[in-house]
Protein backbone atom coordinates (compact mmCIF):
# COMPACT_ATOMS: atom_id res chain seq x y z
CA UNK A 1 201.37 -72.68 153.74
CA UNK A 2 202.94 -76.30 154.36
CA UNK A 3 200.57 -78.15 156.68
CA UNK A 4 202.65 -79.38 159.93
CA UNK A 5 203.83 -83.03 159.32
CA UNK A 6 202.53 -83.80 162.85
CA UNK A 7 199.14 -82.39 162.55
CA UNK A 8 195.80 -83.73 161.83
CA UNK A 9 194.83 -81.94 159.31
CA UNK A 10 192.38 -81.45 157.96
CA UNK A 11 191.26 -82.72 161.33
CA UNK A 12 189.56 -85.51 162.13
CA UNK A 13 187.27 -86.28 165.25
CA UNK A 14 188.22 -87.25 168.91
CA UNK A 15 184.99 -89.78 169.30
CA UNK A 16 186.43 -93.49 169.06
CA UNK A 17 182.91 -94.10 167.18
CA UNK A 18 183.67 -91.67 164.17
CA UNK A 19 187.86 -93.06 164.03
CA UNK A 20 188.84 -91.79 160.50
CA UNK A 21 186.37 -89.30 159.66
CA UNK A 22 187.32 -85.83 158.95
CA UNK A 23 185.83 -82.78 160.52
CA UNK A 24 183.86 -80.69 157.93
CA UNK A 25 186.34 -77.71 157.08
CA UNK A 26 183.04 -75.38 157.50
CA UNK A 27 183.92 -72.01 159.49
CA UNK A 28 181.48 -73.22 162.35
CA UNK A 29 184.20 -75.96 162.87
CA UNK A 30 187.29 -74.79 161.84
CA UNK A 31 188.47 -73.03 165.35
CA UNK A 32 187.19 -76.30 166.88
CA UNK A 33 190.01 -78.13 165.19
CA UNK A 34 192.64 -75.29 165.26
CA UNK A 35 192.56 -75.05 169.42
CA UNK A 36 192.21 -78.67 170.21
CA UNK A 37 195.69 -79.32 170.15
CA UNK A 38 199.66 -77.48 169.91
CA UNK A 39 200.08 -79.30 166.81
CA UNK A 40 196.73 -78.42 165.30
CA UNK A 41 197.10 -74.90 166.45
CA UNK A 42 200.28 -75.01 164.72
CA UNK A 43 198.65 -75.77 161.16
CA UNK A 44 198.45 -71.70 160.82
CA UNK A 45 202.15 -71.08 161.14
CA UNK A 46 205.00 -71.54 158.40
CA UNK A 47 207.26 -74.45 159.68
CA UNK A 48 210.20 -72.35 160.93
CA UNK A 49 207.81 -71.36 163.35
CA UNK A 50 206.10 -74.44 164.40
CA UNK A 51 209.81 -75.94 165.13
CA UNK A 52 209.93 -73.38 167.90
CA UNK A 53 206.51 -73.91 169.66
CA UNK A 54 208.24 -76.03 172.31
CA UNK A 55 210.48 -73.72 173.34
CA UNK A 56 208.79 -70.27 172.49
CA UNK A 57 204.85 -70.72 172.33
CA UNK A 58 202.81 -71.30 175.28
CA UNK A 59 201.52 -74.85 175.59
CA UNK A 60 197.56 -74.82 175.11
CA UNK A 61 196.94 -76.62 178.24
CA UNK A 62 198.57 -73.67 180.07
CA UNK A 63 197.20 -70.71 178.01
CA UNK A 64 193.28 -72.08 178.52
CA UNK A 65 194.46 -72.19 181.91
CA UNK A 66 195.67 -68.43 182.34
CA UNK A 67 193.45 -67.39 180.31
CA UNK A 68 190.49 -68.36 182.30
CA UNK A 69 191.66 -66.99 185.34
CA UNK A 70 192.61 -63.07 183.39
CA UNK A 71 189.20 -63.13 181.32
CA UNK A 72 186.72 -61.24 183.22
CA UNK A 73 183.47 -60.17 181.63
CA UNK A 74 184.36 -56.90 179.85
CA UNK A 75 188.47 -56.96 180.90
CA UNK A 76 191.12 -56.17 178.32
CA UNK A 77 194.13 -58.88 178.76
CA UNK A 78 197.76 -57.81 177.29
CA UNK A 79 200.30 -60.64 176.78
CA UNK A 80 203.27 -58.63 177.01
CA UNK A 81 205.79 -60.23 174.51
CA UNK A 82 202.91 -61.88 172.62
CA UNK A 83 204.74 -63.78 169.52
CA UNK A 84 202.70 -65.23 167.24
CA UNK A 85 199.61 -64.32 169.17
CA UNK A 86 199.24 -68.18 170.27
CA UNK A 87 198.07 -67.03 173.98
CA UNK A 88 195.66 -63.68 172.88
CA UNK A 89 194.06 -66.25 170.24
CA UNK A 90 193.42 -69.31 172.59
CA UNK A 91 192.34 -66.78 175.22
CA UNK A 92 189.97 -64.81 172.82
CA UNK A 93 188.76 -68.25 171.32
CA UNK A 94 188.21 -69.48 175.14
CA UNK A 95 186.85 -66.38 176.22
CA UNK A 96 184.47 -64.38 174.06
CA UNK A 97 183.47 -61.92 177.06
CA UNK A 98 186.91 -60.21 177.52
CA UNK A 99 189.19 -58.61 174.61
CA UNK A 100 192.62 -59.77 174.45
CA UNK A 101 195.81 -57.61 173.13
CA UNK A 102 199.28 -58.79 172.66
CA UNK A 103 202.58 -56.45 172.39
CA UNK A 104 205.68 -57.78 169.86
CA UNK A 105 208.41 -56.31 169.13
CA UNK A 106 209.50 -58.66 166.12
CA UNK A 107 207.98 -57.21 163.05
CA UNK A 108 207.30 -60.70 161.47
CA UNK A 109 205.68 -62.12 164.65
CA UNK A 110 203.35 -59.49 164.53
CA UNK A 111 202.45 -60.33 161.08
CA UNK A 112 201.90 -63.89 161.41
CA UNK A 113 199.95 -63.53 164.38
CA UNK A 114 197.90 -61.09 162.46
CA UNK A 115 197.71 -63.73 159.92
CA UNK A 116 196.16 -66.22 162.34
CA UNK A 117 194.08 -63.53 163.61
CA UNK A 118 192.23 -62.97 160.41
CA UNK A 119 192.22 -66.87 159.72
CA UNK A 120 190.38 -67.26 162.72
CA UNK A 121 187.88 -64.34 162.33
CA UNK A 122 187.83 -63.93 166.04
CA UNK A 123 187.06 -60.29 166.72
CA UNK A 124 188.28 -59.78 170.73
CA UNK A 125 191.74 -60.01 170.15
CA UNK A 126 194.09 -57.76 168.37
CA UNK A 127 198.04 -57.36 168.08
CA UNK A 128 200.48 -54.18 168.30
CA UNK A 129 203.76 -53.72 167.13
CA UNK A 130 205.79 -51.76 169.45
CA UNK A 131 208.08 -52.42 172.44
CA UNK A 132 206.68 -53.06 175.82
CA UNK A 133 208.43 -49.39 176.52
CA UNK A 134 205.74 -48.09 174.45
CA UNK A 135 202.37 -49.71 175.21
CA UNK A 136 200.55 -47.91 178.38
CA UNK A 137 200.08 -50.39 181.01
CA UNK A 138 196.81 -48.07 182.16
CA UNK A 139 194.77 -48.95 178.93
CA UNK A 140 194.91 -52.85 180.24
CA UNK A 141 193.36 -54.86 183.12
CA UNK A 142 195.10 -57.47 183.22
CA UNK A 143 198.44 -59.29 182.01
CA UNK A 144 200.31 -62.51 180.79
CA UNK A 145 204.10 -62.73 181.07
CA UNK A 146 205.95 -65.58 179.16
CA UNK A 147 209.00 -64.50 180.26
CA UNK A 148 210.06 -62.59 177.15
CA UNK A 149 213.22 -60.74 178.28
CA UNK A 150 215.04 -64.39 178.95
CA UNK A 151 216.49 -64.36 175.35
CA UNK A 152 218.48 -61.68 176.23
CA UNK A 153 220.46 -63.96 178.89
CA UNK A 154 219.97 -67.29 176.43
CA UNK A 155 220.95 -65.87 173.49
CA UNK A 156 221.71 -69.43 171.81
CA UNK A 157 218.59 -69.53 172.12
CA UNK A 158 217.07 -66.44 171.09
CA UNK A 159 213.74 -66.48 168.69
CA UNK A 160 216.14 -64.69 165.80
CA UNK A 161 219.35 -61.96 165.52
CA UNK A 162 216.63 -59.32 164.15
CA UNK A 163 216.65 -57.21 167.99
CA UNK A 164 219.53 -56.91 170.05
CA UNK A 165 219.84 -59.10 173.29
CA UNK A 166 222.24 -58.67 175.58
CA UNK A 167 221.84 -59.47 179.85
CA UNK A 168 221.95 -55.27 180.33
CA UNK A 169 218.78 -55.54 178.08
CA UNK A 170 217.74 -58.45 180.72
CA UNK A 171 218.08 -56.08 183.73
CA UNK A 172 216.60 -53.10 181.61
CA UNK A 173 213.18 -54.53 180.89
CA UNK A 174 212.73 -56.64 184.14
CA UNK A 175 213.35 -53.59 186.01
CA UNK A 176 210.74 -51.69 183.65
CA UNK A 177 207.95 -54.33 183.79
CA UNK A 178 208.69 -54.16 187.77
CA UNK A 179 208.28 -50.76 187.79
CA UNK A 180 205.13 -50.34 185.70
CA UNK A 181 203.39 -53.47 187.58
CA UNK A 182 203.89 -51.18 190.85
CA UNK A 183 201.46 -48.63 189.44
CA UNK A 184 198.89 -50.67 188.02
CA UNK A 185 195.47 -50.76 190.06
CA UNK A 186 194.36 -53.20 192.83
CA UNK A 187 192.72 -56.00 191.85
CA UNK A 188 194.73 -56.16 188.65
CA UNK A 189 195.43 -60.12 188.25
CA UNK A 190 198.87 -61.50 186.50
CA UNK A 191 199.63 -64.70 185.47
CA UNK A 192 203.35 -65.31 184.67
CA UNK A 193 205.05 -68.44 182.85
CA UNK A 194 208.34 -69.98 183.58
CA UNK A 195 209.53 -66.43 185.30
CA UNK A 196 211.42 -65.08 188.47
CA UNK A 197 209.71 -63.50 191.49
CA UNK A 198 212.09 -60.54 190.37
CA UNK A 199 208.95 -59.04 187.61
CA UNK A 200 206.29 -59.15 190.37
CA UNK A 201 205.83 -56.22 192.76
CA UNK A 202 205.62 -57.52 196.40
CA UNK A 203 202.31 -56.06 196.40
CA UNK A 204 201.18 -59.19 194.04
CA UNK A 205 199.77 -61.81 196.41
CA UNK A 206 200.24 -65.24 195.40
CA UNK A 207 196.78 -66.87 194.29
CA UNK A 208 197.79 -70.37 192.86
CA UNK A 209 200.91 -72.24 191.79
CA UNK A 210 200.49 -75.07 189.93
CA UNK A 211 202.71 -78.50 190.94
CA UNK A 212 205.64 -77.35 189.17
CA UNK A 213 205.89 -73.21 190.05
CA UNK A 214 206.42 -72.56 186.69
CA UNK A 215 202.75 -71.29 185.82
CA UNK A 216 201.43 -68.67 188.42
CA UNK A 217 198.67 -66.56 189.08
CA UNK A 218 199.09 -63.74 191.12
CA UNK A 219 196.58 -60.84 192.04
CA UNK A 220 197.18 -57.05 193.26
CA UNK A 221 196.63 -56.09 196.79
């Protein structure tokens, strides 16, 4: 695996009093150094995926963030259109006390994130292959939305040409998610990333927002 030309690594410590040293690569202090930063976090991919985090991949900053707010002691979290698992594993890394599950369609996605997975050696999260259409919404408490379907209106800017996108595809899935989201149970909490009003059910109520609107936290009444 070619180590990200931006990264630290191996990684070296934050405290102005050890400048230069490098972290002991022990297990104890390996995740330490993977979820400090993107870049470090993005050690565990090939390249060709680390040029996407930007524009695909959660920011850290923001998937601590949701995370916090989905983990409940004992609560199962699906990311629905996980990638390559970079919100289950910061969330599961975060948040020992809940188990966190992410859906992906792409077959290689799901294989690096399993990759990472097993890297890691955390044991609350885990990653399925299948289409959102698939997964039942009733095994989950709680869910993270990225806004996966968008590819299929930005299709310059789509992950890959391995699935079909199209905006039908767009309406298809938004209108699914809606309609599943209507029959979870109260008290289910969502957090959704740079996405619409359009996936939430009306009977979401509106928890936080941060400064921008683009990360939200919603829970159901």
């Amino acid at each position: 695996m070619d180590v990200y030309p931006f990264s630290h690594f191996p990684p070296v410590y934050n405290d102005p009093a050890k400048a230069g040293m490098v972290v002991p690569l022990i297990r104890e202090h390996i995740n330490h150094a993977l979820f400090r930063t993107d870049s470090d976090f993005d050690w565990l991919y090939p390249e060709y995926l680390q040029l996407m985090s930007q524009k695909h991949w959660t920011p850290l900053p923001i998937a601590k963030k949701a995370a916090e707010f989905l983990a409940e002691p004992g609560s199962r979290v699906l990311d629905i259109g996980s990638g390559i698992g970079k919100f289950c594993l910061t969330g599961a890394y975060f948040n020992p006390e809940a188990d966190f599950f992410g859906v992906e369609q792409r077959h290689e996605l799901y294989y690096h994130a399993n990759i990472a997975r097993n890297y890691t050696q955390l044991n609350n999260v885990g990653f399925i292959h299948a289409n959102i259409t698939q997964i039942n919404f009733n095994e989950f408490d709680h869910f993270y939305f990225f806004n996966a379907f968008y590819e299929n209106v930005d299709q310059k800017n789509a992950i890959d040409d391995t699935i079909e996108t199209s905006y039908s595809l767009y309406v298809y899935y938004t209108a699914y998610l809606l309609a599943v989201l209507k029959g979870v149970k109260k008290g289910t909490r969502l957090v959704t990333y740079q996405c619409l009003d359009e996936v939430c059910d009306i009977n979401f109520r509106l928890v936080w927002s941060s400064d921008s609107t683009l990360l939200r936290m919603w829970i159901k009444e």
